[in-house]
N, C-alpha and C. Protein backbone atom coordinates (compact mmCIF):
# COMPACT_ATOMS: atom_id res chain seq x y z
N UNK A 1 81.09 105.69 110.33
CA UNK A 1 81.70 106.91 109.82
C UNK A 1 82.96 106.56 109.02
N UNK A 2 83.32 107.26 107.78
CA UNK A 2 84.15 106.77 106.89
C UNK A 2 85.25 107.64 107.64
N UNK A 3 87.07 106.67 107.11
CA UNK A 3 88.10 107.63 107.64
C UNK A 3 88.96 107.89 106.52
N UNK A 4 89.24 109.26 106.33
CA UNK A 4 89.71 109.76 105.18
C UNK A 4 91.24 110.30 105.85
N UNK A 5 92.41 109.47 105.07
CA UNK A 5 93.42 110.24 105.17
C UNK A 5 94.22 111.09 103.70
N UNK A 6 95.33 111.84 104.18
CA UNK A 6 95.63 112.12 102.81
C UNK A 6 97.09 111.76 102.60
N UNK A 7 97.30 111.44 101.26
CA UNK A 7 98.70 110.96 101.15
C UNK A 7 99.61 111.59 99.65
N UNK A 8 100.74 111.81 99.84
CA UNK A 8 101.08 112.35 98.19
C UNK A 8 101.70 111.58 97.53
N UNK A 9 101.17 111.56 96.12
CA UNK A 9 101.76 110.91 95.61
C UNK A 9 102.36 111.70 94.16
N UNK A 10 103.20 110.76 93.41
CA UNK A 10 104.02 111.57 92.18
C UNK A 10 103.46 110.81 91.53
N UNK A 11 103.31 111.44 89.93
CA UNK A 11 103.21 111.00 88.64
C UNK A 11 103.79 112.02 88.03
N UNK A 12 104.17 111.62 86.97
CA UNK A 12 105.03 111.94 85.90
C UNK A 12 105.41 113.58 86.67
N UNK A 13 106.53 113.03 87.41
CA UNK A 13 107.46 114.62 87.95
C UNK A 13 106.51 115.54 88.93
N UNK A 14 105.10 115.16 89.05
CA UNK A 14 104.14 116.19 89.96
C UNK A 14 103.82 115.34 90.94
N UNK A 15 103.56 116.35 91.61
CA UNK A 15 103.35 115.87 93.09
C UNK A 15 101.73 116.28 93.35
N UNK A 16 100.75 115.05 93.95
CA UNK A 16 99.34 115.55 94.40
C UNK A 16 99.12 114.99 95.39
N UNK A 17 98.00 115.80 96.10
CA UNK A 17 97.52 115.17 97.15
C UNK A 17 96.29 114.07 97.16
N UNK A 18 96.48 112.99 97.87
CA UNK A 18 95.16 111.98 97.50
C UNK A 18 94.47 111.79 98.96
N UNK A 19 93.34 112.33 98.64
CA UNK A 19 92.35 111.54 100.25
C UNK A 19 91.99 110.48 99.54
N UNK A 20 92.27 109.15 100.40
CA UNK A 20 91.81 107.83 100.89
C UNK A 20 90.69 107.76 101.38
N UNK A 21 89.77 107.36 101.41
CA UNK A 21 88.57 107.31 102.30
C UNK A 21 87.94 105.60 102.32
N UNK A 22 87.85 105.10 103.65
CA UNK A 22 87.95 103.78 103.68
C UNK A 22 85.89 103.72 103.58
N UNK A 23 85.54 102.29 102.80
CA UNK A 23 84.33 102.00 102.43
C UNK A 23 83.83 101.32 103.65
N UNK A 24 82.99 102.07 104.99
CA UNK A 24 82.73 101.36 105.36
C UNK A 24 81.64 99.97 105.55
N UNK A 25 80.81 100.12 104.28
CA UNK A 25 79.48 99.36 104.07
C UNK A 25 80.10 98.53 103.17
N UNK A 26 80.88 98.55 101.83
CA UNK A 26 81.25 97.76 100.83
C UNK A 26 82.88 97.24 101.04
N UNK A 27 83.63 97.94 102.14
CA UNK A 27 85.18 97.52 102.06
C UNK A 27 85.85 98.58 101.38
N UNK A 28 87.05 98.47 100.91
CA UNK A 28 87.59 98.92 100.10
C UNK A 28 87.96 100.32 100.46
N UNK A 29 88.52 101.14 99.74
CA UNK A 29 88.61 102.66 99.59
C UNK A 29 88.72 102.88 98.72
N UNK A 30 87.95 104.88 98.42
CA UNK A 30 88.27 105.27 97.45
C UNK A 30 89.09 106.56 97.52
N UNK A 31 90.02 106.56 96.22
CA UNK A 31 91.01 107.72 96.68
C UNK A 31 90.15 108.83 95.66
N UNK A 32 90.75 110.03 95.97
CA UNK A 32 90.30 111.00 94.80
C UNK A 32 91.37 112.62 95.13
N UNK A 33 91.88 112.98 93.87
CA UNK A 33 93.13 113.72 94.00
C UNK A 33 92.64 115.17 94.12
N UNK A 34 93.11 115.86 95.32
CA UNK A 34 92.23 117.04 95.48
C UNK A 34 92.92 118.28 94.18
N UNK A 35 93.67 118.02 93.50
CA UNK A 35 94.37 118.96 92.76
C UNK A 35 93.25 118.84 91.30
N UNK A 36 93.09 117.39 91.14
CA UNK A 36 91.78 116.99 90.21
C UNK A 36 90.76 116.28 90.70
N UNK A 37 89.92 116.91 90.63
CA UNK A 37 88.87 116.57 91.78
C UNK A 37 87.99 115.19 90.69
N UNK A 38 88.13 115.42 89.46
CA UNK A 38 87.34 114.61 88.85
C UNK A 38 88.11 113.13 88.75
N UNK A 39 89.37 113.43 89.11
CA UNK A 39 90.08 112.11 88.90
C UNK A 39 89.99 111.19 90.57
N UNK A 40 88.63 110.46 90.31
CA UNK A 40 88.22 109.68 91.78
C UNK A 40 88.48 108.32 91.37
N UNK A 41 89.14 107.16 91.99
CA UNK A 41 89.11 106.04 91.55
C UNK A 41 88.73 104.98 93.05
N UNK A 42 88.80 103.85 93.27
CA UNK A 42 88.31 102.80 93.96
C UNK A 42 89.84 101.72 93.66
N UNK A 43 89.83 100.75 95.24
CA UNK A 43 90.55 100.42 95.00
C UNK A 43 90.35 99.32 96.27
N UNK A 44 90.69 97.82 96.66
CA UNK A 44 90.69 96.92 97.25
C UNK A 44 91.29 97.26 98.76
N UNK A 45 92.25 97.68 98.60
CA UNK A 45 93.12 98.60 99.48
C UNK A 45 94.00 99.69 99.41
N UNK A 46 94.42 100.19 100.63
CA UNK A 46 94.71 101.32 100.34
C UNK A 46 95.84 101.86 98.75
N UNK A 47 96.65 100.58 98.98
CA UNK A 47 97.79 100.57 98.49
C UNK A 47 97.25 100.44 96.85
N UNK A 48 96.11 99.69 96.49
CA UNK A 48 95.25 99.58 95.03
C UNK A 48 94.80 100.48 94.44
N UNK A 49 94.26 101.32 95.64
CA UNK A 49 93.56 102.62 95.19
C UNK A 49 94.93 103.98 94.61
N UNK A 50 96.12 103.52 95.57
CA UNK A 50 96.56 104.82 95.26
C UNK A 50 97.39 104.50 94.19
N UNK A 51 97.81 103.38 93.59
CA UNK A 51 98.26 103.26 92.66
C UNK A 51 97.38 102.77 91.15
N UNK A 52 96.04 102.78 91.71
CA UNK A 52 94.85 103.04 90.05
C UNK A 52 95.06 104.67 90.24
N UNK A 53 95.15 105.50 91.26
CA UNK A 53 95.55 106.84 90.79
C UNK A 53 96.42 107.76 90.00
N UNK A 54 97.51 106.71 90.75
CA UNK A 54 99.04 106.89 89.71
C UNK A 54 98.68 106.84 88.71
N UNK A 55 98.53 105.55 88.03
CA UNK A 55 98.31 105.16 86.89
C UNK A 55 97.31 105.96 85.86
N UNK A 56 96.20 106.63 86.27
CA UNK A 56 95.20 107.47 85.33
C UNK A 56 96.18 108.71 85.30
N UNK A 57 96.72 109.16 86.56
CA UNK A 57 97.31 110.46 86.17
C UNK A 57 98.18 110.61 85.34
N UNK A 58 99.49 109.10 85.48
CA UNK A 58 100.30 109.28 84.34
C UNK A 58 99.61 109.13 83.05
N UNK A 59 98.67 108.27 82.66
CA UNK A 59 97.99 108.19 81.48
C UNK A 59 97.51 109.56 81.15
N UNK A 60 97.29 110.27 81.86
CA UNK A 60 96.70 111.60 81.38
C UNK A 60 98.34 112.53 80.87
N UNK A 61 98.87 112.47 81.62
CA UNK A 61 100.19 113.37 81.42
C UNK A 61 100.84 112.93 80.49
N UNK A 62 100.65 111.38 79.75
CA UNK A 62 101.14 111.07 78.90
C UNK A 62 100.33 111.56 77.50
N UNK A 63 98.78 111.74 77.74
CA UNK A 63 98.02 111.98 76.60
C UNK A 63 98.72 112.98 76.14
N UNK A 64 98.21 114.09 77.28
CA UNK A 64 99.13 115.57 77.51
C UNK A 64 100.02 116.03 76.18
N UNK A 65 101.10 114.95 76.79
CA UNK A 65 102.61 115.12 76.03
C UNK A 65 102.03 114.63 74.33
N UNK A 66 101.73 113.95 74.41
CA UNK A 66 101.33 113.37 72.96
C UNK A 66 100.33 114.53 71.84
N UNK A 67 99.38 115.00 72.77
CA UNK A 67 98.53 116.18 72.15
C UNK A 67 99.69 117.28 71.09
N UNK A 68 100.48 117.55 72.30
CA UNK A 68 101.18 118.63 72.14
C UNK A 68 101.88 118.76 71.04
């Protein structure tokens, strides 16, 4: 049975929530941000996963700003 916790994290000034969910057949976890559900990433450990999250979200908030 997989164990899913949740943790918050910031990007660019916002605050989201991320469930962790540990891989139990392959290792690893994957996080995925319940505020954007499409933004799911994978990560070695916990600490990998939640910061490939950071990182897409600020990339997005940066597109964001740039669109505008």
């Amino acid at each position: 049975m997989a164990i899913s916790k949740e943790k918050t994290v910031k990007a660019d000034d916002h605050f989201f929530t991320a469930v962790l969910t540990s891989d139990i057949e392959d290792g690893g976890y994957t996080v995925q941000c319940q505020e954007i559900p499409a933004a799911t990433f994978q990560g070695e450990t916990e600490q990998e996963a939640l910061d490939n999250i950071i990182e897409v979200l600020e990339e997005h908030f940066e597109y964001e700003k740039r669109r505008a």
